[in-house]
C-alpha atoms as a PDB file:
ATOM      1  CA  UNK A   1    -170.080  41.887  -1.780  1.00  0.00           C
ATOM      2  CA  UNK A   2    -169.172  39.833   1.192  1.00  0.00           C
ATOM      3  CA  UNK A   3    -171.102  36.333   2.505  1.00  0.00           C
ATOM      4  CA  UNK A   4    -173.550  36.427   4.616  1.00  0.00           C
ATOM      5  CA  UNK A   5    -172.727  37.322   8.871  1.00  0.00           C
ATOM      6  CA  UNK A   6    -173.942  34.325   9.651  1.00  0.00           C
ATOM      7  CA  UNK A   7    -170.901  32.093   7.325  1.00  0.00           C
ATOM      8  CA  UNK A   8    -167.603  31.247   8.773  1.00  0.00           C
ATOM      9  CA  UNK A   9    -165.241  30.385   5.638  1.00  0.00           C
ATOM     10  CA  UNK A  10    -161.723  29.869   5.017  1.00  0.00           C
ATOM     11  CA  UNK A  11    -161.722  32.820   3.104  1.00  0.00           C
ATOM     12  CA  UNK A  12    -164.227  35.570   3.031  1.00  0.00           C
ATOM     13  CA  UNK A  13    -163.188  37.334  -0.147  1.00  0.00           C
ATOM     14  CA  UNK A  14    -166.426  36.596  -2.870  1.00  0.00           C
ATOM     15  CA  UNK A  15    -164.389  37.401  -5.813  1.00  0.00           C
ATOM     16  CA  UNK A  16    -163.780  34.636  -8.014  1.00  0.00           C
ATOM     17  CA  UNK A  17    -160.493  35.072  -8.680  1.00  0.00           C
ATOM     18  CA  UNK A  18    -159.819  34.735  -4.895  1.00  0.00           C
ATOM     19  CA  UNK A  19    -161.377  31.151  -5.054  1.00  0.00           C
ATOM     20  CA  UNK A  20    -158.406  29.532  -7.005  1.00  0.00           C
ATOM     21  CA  UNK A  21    -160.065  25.918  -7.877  1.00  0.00           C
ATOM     22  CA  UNK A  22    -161.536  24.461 -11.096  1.00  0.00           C
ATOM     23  CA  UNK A  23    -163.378  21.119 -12.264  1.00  0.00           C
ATOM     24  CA  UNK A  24    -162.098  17.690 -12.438  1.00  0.00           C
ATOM     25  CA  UNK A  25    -162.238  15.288 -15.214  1.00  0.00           C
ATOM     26  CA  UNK A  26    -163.276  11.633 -14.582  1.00  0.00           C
ATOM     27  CA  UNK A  27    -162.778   9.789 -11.557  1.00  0.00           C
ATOM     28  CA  UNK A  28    -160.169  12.568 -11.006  1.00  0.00           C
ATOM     29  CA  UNK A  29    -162.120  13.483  -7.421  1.00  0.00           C
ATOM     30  CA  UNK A  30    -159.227  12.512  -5.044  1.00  0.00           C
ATOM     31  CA  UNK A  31    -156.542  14.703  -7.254  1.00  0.00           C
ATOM     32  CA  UNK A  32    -158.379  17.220  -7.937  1.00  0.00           C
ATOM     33  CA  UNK A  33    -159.093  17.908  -4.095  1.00  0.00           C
ATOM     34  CA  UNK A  34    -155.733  18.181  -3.155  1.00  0.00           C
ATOM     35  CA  UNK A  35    -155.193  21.000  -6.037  1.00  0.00           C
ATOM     36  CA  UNK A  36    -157.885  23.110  -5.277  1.00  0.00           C
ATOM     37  CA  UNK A  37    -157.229  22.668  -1.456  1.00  0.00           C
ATOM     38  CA  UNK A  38    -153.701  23.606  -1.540  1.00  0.00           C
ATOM     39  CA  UNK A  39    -154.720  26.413  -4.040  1.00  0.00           C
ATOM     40  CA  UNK A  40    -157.067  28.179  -1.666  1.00  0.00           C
ATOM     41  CA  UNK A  41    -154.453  27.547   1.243  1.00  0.00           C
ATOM     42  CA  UNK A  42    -151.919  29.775  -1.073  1.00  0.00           C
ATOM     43  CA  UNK A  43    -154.986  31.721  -2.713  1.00  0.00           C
ATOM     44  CA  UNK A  44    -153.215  31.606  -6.068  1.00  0.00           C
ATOM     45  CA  UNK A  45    -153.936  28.662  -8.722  1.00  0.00           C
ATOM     46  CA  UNK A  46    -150.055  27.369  -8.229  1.00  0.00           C
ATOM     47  CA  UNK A  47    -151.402  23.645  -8.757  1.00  0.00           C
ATOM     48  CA  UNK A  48    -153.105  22.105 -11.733  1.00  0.00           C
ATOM     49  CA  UNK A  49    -155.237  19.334 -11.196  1.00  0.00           C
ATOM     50  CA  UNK A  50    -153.502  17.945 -14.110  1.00  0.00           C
ATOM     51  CA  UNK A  51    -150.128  18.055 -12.779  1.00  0.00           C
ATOM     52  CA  UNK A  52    -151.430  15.896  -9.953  1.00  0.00           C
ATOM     53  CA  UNK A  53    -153.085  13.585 -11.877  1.00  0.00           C
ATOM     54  CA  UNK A  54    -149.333  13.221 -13.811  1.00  0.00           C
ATOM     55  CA  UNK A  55    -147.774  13.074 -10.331  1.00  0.00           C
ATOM     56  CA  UNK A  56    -150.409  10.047  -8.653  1.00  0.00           C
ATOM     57  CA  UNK A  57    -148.593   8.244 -11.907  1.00  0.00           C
ATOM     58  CA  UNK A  58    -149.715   4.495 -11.487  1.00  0.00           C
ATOM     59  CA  UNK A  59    -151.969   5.549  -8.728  1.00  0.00           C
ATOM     60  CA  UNK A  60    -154.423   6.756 -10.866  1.00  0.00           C
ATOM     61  CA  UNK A  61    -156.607   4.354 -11.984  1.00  0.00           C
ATOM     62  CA  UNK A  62    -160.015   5.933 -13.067  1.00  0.00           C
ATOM     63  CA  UNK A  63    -161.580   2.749 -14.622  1.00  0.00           C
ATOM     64  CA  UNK A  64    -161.318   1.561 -10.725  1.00  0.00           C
ATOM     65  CA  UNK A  65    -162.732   4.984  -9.221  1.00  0.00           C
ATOM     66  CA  UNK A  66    -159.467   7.459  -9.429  1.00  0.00           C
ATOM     67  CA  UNK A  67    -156.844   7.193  -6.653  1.00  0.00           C
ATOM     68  CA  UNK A  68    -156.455   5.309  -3.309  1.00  0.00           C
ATOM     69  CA  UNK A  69    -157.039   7.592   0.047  1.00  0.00           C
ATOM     70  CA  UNK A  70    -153.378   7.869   1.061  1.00  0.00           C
ATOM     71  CA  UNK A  71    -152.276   9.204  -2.862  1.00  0.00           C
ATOM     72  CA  UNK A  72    -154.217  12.716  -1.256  1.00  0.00           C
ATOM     73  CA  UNK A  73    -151.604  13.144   1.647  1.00  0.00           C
ATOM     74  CA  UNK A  74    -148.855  12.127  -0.355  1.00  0.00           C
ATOM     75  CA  UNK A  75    -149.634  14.292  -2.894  1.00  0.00           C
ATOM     76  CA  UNK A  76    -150.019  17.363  -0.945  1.00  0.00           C
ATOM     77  CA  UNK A  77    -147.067  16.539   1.156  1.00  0.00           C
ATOM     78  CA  UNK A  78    -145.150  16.542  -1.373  1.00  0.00           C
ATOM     79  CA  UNK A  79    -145.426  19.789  -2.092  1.00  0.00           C
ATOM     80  CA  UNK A  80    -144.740  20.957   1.343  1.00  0.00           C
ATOM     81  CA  UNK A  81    -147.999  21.161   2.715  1.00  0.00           C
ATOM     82  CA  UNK A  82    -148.958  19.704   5.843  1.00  0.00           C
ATOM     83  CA  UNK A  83    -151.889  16.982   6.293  1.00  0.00           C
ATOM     84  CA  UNK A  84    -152.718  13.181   7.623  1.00  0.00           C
ATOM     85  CA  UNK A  85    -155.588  10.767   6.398  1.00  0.00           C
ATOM     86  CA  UNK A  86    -157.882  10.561   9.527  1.00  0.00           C
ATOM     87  CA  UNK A  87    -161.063   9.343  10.375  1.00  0.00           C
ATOM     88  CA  UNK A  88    -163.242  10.684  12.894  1.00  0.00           C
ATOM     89  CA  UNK A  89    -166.079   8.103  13.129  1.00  0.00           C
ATOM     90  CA  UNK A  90    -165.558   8.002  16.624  1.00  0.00           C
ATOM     91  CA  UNK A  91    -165.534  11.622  17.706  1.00  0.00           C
ATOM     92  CA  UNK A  92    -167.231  14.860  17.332  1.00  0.00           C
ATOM     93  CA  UNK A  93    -166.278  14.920  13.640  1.00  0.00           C
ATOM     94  CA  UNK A  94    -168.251  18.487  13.033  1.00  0.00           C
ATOM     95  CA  UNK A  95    -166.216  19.923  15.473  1.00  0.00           C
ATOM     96  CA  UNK A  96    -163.176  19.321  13.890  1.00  0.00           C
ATOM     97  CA  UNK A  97    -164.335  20.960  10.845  1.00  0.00           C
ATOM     98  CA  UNK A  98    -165.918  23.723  12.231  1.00  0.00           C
ATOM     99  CA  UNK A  99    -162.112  24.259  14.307  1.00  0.00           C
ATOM    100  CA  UNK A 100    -160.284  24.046  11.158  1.00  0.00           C
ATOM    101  CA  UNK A 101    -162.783  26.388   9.129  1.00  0.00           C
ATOM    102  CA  UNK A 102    -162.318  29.109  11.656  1.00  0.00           C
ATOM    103  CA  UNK A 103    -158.460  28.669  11.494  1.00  0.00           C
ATOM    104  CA  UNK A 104    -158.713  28.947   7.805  1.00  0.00           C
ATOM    105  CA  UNK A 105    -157.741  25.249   7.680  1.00  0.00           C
ATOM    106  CA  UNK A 106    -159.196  23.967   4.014  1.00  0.00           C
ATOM    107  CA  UNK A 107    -160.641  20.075   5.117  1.00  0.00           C
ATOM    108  CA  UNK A 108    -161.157  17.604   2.415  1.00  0.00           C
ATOM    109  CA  UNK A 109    -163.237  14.751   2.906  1.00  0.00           C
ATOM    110  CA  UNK A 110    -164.744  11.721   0.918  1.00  0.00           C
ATOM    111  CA  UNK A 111    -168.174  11.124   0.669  1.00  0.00           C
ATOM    112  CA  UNK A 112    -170.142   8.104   0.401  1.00  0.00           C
ATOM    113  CA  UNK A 113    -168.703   4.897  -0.006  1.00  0.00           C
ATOM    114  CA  UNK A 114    -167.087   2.166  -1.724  1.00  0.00           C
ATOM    115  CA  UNK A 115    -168.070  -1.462  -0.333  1.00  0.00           C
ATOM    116  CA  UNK A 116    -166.393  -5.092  -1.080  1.00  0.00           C
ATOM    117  CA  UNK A 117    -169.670  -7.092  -0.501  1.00  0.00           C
ATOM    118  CA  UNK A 118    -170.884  -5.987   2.647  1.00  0.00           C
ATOM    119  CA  UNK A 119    -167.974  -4.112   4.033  1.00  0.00           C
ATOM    120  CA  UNK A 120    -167.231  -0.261   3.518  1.00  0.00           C
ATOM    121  CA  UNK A 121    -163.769  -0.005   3.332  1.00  0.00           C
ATOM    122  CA  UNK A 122    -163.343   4.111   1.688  1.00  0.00           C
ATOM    123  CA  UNK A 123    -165.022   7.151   0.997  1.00  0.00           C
ATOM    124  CA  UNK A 124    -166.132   7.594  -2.794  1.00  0.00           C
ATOM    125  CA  UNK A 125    -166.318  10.847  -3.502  1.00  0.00           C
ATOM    126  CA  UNK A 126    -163.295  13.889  -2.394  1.00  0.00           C
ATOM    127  CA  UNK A 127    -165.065  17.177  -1.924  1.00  0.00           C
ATOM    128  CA  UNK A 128    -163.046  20.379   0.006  1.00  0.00           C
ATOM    129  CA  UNK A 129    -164.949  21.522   2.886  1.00  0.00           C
ATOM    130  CA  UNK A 130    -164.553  25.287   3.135  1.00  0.00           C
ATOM    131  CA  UNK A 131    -167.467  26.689   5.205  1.00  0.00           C
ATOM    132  CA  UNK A 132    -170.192  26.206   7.798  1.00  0.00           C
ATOM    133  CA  UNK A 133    -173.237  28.348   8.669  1.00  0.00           C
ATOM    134  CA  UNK A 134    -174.680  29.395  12.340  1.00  0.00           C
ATOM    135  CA  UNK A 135    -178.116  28.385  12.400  1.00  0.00           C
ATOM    136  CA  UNK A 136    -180.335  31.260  10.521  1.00  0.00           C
ATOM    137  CA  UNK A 137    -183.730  31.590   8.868  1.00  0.00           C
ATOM    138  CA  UNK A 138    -184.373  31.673   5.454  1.00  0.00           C
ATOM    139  CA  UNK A 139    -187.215  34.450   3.859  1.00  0.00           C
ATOM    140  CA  UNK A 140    -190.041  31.663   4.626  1.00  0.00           C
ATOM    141  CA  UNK A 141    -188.863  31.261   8.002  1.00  0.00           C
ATOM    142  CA  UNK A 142    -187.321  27.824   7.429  1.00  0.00           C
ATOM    143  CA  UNK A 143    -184.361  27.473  10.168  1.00  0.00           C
ATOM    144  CA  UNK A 144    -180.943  26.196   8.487  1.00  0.00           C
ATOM    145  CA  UNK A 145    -177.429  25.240   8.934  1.00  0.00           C
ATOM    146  CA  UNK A 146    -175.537  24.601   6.514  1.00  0.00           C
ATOM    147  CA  UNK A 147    -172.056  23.229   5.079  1.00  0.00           C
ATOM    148  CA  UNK A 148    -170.036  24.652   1.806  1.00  0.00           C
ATOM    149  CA  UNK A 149    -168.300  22.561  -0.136  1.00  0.00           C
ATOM    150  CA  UNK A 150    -165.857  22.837  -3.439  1.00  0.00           C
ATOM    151  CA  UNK A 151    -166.889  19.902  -5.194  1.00  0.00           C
ATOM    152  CA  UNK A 152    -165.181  19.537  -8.725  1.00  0.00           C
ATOM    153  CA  UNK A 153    -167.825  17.949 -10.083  1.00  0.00           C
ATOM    154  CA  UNK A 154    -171.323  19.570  -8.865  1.00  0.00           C
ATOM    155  CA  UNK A 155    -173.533  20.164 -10.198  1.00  0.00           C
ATOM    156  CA  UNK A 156    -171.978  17.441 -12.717  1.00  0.00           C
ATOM    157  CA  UNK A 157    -169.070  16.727 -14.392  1.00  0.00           C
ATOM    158  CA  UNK A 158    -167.887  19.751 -16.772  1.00  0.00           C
ATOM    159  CA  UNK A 159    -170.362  21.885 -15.369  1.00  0.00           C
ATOM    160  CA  UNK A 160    -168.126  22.981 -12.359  1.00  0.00           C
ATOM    161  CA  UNK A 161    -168.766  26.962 -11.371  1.00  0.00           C
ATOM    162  CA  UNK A 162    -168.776  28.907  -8.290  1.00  0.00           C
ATOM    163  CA  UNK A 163    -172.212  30.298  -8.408  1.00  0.00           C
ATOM    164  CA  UNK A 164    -173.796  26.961  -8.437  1.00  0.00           C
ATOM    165  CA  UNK A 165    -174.937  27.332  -5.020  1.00  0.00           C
ATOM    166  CA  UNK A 166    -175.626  31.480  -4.655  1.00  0.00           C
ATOM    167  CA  UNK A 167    -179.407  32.019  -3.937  1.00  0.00           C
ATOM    168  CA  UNK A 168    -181.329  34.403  -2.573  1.00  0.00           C
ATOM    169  CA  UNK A 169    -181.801  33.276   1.105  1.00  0.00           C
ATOM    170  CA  UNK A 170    -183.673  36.470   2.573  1.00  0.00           C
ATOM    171  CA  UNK A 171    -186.142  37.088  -0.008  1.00  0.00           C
ATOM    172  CA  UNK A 172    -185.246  40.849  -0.769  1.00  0.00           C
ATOM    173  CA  UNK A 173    -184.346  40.021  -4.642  1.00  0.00           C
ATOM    174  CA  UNK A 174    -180.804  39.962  -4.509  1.00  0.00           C
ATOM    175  CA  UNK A 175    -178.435  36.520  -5.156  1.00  0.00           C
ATOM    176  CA  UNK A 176    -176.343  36.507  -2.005  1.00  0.00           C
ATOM    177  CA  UNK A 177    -172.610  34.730  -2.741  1.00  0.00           C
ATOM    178  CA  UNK A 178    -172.120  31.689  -0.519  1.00  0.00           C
ATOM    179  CA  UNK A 179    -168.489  29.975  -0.267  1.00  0.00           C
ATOM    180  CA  UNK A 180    -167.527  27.455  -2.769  1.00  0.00           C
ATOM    181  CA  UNK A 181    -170.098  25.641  -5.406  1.00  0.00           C
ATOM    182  CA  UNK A 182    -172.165  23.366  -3.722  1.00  0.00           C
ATOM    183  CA  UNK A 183    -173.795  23.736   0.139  1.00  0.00           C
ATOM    184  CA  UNK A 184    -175.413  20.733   2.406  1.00  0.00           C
ATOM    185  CA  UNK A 185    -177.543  20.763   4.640  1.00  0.00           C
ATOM    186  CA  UNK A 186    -175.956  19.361   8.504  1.00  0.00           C
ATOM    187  CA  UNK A 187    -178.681  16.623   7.822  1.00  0.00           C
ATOM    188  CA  UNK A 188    -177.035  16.004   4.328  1.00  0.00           C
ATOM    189  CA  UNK A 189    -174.117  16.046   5.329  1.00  0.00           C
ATOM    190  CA  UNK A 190    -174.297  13.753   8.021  1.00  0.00           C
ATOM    191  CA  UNK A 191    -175.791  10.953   5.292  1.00  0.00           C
ATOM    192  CA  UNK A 192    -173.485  11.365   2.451  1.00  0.00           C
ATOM    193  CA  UNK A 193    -170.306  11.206   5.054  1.00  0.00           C
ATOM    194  CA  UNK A 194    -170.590   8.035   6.647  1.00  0.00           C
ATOM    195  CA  UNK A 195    -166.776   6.797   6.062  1.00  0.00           C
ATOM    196  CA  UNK A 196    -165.834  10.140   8.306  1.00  0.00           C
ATOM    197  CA  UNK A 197    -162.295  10.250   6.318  1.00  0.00           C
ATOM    198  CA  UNK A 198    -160.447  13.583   6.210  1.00  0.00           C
ATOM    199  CA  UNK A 199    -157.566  15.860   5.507  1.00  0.00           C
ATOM    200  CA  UNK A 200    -156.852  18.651   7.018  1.00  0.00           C
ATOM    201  CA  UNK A 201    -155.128  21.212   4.525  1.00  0.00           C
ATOM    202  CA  UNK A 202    -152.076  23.305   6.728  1.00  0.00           C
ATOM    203  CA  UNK A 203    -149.180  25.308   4.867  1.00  0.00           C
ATOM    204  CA  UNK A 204    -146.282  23.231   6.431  1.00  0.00           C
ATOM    205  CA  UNK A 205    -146.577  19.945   8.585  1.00  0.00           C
ATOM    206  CA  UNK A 206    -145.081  21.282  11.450  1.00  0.00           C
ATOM    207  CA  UNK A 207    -148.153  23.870  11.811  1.00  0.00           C
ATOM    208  CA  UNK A 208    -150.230  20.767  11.265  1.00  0.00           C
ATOM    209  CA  UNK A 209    -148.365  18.194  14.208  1.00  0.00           C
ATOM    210  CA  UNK A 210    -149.055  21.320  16.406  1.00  0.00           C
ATOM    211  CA  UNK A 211    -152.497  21.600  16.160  1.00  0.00           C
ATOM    212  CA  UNK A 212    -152.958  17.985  15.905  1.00  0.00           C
ATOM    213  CA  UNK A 213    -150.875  17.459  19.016  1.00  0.00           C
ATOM    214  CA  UNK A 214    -152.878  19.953  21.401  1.00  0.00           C
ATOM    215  CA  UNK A 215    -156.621  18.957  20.034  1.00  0.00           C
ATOM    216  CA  UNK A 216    -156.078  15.290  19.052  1.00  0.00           C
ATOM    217  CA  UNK A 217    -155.497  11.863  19.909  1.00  0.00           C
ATOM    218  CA  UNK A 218    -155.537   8.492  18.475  1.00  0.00           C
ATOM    219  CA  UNK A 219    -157.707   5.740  19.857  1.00  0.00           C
ATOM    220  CA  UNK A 220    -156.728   3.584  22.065  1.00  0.00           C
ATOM    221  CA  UNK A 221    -157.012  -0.018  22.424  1.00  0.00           C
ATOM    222  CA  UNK A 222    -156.820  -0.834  18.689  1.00  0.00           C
ATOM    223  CA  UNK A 223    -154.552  -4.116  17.624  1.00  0.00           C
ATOM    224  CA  UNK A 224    -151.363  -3.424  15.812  1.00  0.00           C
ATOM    225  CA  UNK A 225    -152.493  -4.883  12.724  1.00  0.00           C
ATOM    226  CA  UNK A 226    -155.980  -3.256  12.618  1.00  0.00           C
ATOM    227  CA  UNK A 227    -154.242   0.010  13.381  1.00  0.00           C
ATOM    228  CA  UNK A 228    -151.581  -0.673  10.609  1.00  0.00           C
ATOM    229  CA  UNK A 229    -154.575  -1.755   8.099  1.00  0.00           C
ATOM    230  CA  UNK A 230    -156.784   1.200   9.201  1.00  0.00           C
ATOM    231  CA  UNK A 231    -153.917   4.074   8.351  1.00  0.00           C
ATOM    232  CA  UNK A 232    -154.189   3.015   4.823  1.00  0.00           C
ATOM    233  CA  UNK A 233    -157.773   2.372   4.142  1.00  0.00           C
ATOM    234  CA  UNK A 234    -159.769   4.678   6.505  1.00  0.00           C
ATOM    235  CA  UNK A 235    -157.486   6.339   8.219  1.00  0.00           C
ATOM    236  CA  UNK A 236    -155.939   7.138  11.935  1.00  0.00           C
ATOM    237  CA  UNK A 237    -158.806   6.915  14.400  1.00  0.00           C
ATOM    238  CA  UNK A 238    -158.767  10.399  15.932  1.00  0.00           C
ATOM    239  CA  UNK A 239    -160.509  11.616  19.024  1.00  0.00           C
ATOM    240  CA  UNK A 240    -161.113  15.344  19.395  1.00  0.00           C
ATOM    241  CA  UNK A 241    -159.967  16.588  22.681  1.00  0.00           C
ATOM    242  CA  UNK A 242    -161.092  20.488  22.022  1.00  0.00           C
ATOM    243  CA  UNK A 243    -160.985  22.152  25.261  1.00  0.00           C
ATOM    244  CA  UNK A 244    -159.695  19.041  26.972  1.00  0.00           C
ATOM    245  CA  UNK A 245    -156.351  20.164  25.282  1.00  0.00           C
ATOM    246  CA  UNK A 246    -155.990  23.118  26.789  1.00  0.00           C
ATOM    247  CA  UNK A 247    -154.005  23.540  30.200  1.00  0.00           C
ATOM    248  CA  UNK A 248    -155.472  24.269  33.495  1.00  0.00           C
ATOM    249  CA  UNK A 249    -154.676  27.838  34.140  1.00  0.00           C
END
């Protein structure tokens, strides 16, 4: 069975076993992300989310929500892949996505968001973004578009499985497979992603510096100290250039 024509996915193989990822445990979000990301990058389950959790060490602090941002990068950096904590609040953030999907880039991001008083200062909640939709019509003629997520912990915790968001979408009585375990709407997305925090999954960092050299920038005209503060609790500012980057032929 394949997805529908209308999904782009970092990997189009249904079969479960080429979908390497499994469930967290609690407050292990941020962890368990960078497992399953790096998994479906080498479509093989080399990482536990367990062994992570060992590595993040002191870092891991679930009575205080799990790990801090940066702990994702480091942790999948230090197993060779290649990735930065970015933010994209002040850019086209779907098109980044949607340019690492169809380079079969895995993208985690954190949704929601943790607040001191008043002022957001991180995402809540790390989810792997492995799909988007075109716009299509379901079998009552509703128009969609949609995003696919591997969340660790949808539909809730310890009840984690692939075929959590399979339905059928064209009414002829057959489940059609949809990537990863949980899907949201653009709409839905757009609400429960408000921090705009990311990281993009590549097999070494120099494959990642190259596409983040020719389609990316940081912003401009931020202090030292606020650009210093931002790396470490939202991330680098970015600014998607897209076909800006490319040279005038």
């Amino acid at each position: 069975m394949a997805f529908p024509p209308f999904v782009h996915t970092v990997n189009r193989n249904t079969a479960d076993n080429d979908w390497p990822v499994e469930g967290q445990g609690w407050n292990e979000c941020g962890c368990t992300a960078a497992s399953n990301a790096g998994n479906l990058l080498v479509r093989s389950l080399r990482y536990r989310k367990d062994d992570f959790v060992r590595e993040a060490g002191m870092f891991f602090q679930p009575q205080w929500g799990g790990t801090p941002s940066p702990i994702t990068s480091w942790l999948l950096k230090r197993h060779g892949f290649g990735t930065h904590f970015g933010n994209l609040q002040q850019t086209d953030y779907e098109a980044v996505i949607r340019d690492l999907i169809d380079r079969g880039i895995p993208v985690i991001i954190e949704l929601f968001v943790i607040r001191m008083g008043n002022i957001p200062v991180s995402g809540q909640h790390s989810v792997v973004v492995v799909g988007y939709s075109e716009p299509f019509r379901d079998h009552t003629g509703k128009q969609r578009e949609e995003y696919y997520i591997v969340d660790a912990q949808w539909p809730a915790l310890g009840q984690f499985s692939l075929r959590s968001n399979n339905w059928d979408f064209d009414g002829d009585g057959t489940i059609e497979e949809f990537p990863g375990n949980r899907t949201l709407s653009r709409d839905e997305l757009n609400t429960a992603y408000p921090m705009r925090t990311y990281f993009p999954v590549f097999a070494t960092q120099s494959d990642h510096d190259a596409w983040y050299d020719r389609y990316l920038r940081v912003e401009s005209g931020v202090p030292l100290l606020g650009l210093l503060t931002g790396r470490l609790l939202t991330g680098s500012r970015d600014i998607w250039l897209g076909d800006a980057s490319q040279p005038n032929l």
